[in-house]
N, C-alpha and C. Protein backbone atom coordinates (compact mmCIF):
# COMPACT_ATOMS: atom_id res chain seq x y z
N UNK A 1 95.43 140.30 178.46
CA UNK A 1 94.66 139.10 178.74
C UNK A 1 95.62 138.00 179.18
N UNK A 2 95.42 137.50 180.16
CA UNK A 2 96.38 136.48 180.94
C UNK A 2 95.45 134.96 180.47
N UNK A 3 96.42 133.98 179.57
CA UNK A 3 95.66 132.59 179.54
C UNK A 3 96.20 131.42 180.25
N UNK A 4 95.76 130.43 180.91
CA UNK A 4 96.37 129.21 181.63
C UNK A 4 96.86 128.24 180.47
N UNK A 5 97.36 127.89 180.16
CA UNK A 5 97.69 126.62 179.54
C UNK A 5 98.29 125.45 179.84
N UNK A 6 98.07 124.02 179.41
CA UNK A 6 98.91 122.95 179.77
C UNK A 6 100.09 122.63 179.40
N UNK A 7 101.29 122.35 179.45
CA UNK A 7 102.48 121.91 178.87
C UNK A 7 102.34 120.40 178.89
N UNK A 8 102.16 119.52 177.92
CA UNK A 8 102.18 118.09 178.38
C UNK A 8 104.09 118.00 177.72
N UNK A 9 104.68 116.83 178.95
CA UNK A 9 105.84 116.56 178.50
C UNK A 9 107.00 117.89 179.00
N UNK A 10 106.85 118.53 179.61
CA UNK A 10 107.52 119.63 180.59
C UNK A 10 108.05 118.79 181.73
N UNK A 11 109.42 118.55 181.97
CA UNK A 11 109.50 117.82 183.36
C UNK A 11 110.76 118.15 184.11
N UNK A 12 111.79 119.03 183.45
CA UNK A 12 112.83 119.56 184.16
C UNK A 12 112.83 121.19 183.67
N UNK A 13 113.88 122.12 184.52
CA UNK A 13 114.13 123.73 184.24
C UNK A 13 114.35 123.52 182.51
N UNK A 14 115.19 121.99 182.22
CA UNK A 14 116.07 122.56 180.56
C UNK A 14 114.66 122.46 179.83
N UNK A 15 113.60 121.93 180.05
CA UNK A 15 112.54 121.85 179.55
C UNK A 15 111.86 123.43 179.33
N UNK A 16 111.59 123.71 180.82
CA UNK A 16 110.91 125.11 180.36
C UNK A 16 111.32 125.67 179.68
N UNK A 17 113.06 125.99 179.88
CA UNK A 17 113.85 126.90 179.12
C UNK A 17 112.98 126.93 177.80
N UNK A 18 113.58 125.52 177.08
CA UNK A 18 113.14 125.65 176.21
C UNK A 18 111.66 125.88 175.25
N UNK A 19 110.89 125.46 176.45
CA UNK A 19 109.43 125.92 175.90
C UNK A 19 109.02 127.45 175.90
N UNK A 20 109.67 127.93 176.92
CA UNK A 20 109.82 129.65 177.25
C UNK A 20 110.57 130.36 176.21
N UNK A 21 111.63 130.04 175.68
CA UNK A 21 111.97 130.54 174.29
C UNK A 21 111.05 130.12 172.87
N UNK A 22 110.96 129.02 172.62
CA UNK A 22 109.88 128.75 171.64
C UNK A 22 108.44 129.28 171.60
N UNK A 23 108.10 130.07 172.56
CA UNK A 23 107.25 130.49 173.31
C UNK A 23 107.19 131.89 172.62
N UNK A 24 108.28 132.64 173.30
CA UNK A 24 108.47 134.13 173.36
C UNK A 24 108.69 134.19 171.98
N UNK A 25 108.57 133.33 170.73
CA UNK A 25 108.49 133.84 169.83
C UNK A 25 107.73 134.12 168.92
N UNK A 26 106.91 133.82 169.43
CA UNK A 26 105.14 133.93 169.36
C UNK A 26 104.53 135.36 168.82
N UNK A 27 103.97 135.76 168.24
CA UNK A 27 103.13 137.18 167.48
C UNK A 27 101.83 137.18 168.86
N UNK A 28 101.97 138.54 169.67
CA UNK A 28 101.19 138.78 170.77
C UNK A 28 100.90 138.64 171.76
N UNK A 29 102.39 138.02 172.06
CA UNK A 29 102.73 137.33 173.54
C UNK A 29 103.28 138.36 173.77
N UNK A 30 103.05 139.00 175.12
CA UNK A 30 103.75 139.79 176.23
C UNK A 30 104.60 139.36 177.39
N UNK A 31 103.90 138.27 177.87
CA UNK A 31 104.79 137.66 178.72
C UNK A 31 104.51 136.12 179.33
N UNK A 32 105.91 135.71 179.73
CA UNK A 32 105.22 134.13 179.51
C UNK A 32 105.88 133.97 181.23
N UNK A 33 104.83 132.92 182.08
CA UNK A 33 105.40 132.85 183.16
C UNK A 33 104.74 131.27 183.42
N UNK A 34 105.90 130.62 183.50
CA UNK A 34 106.29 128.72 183.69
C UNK A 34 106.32 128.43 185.43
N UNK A 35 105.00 127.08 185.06
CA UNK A 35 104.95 126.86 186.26
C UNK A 35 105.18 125.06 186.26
N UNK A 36 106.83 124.96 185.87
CA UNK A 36 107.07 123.41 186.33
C UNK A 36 106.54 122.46 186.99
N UNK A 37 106.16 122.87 188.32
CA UNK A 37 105.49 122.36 189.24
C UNK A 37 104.15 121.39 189.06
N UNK A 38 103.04 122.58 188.10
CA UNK A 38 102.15 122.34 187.73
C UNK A 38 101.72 122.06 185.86
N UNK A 39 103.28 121.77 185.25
CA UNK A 39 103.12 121.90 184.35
C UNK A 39 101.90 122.82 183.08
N UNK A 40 102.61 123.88 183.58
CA UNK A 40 101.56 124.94 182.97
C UNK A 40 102.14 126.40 182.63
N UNK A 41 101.93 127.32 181.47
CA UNK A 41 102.54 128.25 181.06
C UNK A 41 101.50 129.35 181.25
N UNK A 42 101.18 130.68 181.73
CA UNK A 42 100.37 131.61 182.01
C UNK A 42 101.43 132.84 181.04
N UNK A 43 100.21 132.85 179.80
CA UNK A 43 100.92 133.72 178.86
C UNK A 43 100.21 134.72 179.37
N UNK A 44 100.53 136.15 179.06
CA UNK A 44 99.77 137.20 178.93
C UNK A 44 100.20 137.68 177.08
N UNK A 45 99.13 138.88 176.82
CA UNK A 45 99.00 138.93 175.20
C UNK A 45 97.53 138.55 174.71
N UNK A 46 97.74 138.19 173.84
CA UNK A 46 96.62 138.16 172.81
C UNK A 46 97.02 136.96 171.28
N UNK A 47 98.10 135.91 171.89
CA UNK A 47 98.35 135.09 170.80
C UNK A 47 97.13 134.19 170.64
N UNK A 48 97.74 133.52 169.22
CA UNK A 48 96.46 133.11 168.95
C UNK A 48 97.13 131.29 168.72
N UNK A 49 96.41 130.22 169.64
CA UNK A 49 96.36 129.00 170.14
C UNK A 49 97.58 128.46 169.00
N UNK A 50 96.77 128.39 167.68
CA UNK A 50 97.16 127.91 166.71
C UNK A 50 98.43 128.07 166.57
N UNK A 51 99.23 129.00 166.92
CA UNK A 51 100.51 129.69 166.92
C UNK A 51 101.41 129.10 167.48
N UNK A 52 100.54 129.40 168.85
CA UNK A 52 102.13 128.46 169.79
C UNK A 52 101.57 127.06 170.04
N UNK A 53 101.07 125.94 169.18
CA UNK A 53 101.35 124.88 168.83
C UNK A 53 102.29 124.41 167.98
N UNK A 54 102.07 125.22 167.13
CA UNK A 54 103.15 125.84 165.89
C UNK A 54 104.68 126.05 166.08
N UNK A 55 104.73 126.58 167.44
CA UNK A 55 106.15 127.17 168.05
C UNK A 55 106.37 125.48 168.69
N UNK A 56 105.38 125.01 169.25
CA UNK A 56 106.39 123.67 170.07
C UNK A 56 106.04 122.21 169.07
N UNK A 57 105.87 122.81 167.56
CA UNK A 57 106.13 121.96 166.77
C UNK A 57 107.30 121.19 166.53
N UNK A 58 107.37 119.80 166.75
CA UNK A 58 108.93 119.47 166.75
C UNK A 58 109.74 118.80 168.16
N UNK A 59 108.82 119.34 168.63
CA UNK A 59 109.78 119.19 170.04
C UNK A 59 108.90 117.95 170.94
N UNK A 60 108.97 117.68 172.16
CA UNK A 60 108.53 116.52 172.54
C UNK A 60 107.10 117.14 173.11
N UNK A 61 107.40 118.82 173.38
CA UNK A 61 106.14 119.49 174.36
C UNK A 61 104.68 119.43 173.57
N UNK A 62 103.23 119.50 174.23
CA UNK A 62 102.11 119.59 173.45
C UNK A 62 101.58 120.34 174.37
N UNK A 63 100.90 121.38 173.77
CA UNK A 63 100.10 122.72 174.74
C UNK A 63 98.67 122.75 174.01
N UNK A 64 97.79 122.44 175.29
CA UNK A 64 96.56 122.97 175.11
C UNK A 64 95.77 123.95 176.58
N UNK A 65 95.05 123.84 176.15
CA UNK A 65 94.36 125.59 176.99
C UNK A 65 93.47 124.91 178.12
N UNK A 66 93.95 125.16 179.21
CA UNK A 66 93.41 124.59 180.89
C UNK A 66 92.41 125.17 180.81
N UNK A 67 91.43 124.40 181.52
CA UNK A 67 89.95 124.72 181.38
C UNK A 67 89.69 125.20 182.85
């Protein structure tokens, strides 16, 4: 299952980096693919929301789910 999501606060590569590792450590993520441009992360998997808010707890990033 492939989901869109928003990255708010994503604005350079050291950014993704780091949201892409905080990311991949996620329970049911398969694969994560960052789109700077459009500030937006297209996970594939089956994680669950709550999770990787959880993962970019702390940090300046806030992710919610593109409609």
């Amino acid at each position: 299952m492939e989901t869109i999501y928003k990255i708010k606060g994503m604005t350079c590569a050291g950014c993704a980096k780091t949201v892409t590792e905080k990311l991949e450590s996620v329970l049911g993520i398969q694969s994560i693919e960052i789109s700077l441009e459009n500030e937006e992360v297209k996970v594939t998997g089956y994680p669950l929301t709550f999770l990787l808010k959880r993962a970019l707890r702390g940090t300046k990033f806030e992710i919610s789910r593109s409609h």
